[in-house]
Protein backbone atom coordinates (compact mmCIF):
# COMPACT_ATOMS: atom_id res chain seq x y z
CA UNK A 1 0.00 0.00 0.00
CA UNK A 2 1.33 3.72 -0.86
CA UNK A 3 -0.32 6.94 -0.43
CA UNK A 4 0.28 7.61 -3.83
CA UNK A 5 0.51 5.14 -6.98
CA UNK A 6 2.36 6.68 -10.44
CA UNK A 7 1.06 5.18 -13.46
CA UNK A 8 4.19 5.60 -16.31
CA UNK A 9 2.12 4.54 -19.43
CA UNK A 10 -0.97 4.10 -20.56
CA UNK A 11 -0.41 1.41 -23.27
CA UNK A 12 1.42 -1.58 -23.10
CA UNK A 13 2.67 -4.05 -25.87
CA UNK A 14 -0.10 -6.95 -26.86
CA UNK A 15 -0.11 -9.65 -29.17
CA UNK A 16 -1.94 -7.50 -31.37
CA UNK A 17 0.99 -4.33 -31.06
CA UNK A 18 0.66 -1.39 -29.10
CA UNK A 19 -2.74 -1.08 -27.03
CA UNK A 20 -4.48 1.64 -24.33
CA UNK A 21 -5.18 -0.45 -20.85
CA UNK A 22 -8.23 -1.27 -20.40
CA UNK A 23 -10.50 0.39 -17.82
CA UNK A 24 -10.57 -2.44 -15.44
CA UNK A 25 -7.00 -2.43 -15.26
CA UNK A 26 -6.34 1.18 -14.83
CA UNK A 27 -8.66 1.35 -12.02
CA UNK A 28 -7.11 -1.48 -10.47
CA UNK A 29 -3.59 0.07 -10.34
CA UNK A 30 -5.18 4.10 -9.31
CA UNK A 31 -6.95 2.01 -6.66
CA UNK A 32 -3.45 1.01 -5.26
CA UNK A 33 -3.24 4.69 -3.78
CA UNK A 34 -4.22 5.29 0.05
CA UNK A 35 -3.23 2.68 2.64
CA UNK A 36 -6.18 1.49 4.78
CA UNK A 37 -6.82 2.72 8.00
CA UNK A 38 -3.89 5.65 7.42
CA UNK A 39 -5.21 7.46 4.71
CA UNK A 40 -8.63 8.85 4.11
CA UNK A 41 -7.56 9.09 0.39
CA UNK A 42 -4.97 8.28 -2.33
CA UNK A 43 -3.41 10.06 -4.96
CA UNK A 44 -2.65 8.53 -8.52
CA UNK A 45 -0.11 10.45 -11.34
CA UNK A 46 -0.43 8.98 -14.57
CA UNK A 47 2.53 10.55 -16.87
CA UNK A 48 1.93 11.78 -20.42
CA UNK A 49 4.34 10.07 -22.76
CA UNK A 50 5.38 10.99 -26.08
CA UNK A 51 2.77 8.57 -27.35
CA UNK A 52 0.12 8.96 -24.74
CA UNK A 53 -1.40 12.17 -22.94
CA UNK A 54 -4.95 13.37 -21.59
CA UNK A 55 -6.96 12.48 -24.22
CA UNK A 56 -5.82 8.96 -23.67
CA UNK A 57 -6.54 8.53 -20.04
CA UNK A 58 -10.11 10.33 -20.68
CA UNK A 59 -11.05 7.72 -23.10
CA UNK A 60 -10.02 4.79 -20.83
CA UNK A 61 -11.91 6.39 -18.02
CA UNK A 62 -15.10 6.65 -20.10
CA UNK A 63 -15.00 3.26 -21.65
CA UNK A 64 -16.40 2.03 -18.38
CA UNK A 65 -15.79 -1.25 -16.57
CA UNK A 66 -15.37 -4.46 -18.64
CA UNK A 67 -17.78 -6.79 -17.88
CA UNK A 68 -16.20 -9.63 -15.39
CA UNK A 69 -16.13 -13.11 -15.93
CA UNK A 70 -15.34 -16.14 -13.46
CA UNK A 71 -12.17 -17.95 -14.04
CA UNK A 72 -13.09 -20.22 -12.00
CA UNK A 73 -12.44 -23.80 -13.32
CA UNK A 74 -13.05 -27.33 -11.80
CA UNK A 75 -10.44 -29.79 -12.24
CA UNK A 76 -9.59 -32.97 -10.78
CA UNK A 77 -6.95 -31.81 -8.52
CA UNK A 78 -9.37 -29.10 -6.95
CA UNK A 79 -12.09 -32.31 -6.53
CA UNK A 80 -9.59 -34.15 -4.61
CA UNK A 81 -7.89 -31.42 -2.95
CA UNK A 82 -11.78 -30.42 -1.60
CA UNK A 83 -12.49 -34.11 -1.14
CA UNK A 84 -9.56 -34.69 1.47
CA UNK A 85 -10.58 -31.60 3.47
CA UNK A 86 -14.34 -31.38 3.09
CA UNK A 87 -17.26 -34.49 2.66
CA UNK A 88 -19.04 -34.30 -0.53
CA UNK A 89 -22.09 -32.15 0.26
CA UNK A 90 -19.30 -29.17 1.74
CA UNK A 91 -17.62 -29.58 -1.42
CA UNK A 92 -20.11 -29.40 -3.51
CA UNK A 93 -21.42 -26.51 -1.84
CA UNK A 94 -18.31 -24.76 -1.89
CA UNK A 95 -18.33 -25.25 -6.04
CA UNK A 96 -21.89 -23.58 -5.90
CA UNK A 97 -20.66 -20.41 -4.20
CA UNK A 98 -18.26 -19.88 -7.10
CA UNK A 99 -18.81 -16.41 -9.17
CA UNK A 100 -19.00 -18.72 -12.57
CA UNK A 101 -21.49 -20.45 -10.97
CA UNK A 102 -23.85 -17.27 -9.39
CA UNK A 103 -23.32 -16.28 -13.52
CA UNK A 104 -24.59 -18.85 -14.64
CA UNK A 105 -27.38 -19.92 -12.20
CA UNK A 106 -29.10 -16.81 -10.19
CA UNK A 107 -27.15 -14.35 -11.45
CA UNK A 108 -28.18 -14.94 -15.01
CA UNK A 109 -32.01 -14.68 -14.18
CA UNK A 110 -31.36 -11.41 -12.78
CA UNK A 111 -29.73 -10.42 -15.86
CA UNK A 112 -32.61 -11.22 -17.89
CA UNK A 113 -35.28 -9.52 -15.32
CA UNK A 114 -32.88 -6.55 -16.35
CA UNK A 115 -32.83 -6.65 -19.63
CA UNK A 116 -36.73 -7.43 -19.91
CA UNK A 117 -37.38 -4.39 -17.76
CA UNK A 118 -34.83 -2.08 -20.25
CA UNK A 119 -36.63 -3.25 -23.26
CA UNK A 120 -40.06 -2.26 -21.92
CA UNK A 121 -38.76 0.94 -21.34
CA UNK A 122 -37.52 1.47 -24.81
């Protein structure tokens, strides 16, 4: 934790050539700033570069959050690593509480509520 993060570039190098962050990323890093329970706020510098400035950072900030997806994955070795701790029933339960899961299950009816909702609207 620091009081206050510096952010040297905006862009970074991907497999497709030279790219801006995205959103989720630069708010990750800015949100670095401020230790808990010391600071009651943080301070983030992001430098202009010769191939980055202002505009740059004000059209990351704008994009908005990326939506998020669960990377959670069950293998075997997580089945048996849960399986020597927990009996079947905790295990399975613990699999249920996964993000991917709350996406895919409760999470996704809420979604469509939403989306019924914002097409009545329109």
């Amino acid at each position: 934790p620091a009081r206050t993060t510096i952010i040297s570039a905006l862009g970074r190098m991907t497999d497709d050539g030279p790219a801006l962050l995205p959103h989720n990323e630069l708010l990750q890093m800015a949100g670095r700033a401020g230790r808990r329970g010391y600071d009651t706020e943080g301070h983030c510098i992001v430098l202009q570069t010769r191939f980055e400035g202002p505009d740059d950072a004000w059209h990351i900030i704008r994009q908005g959050p990326e939506p998020l997806q669960s990377q959670f994955n069950v293998s075997y070795g997580l089945v048996l690593n849960l399986l020597s701790v927990y009996s079947m029933d905790e295990a399975r339960e613990f699999c249920n509480k996964s993000f991917g899961t709350y996406l895919r299950g409760e999470g996704a009816v809420k979604r469509q509520a939403e989306i019924a909702e914002l097409e009545a609207r329109a």
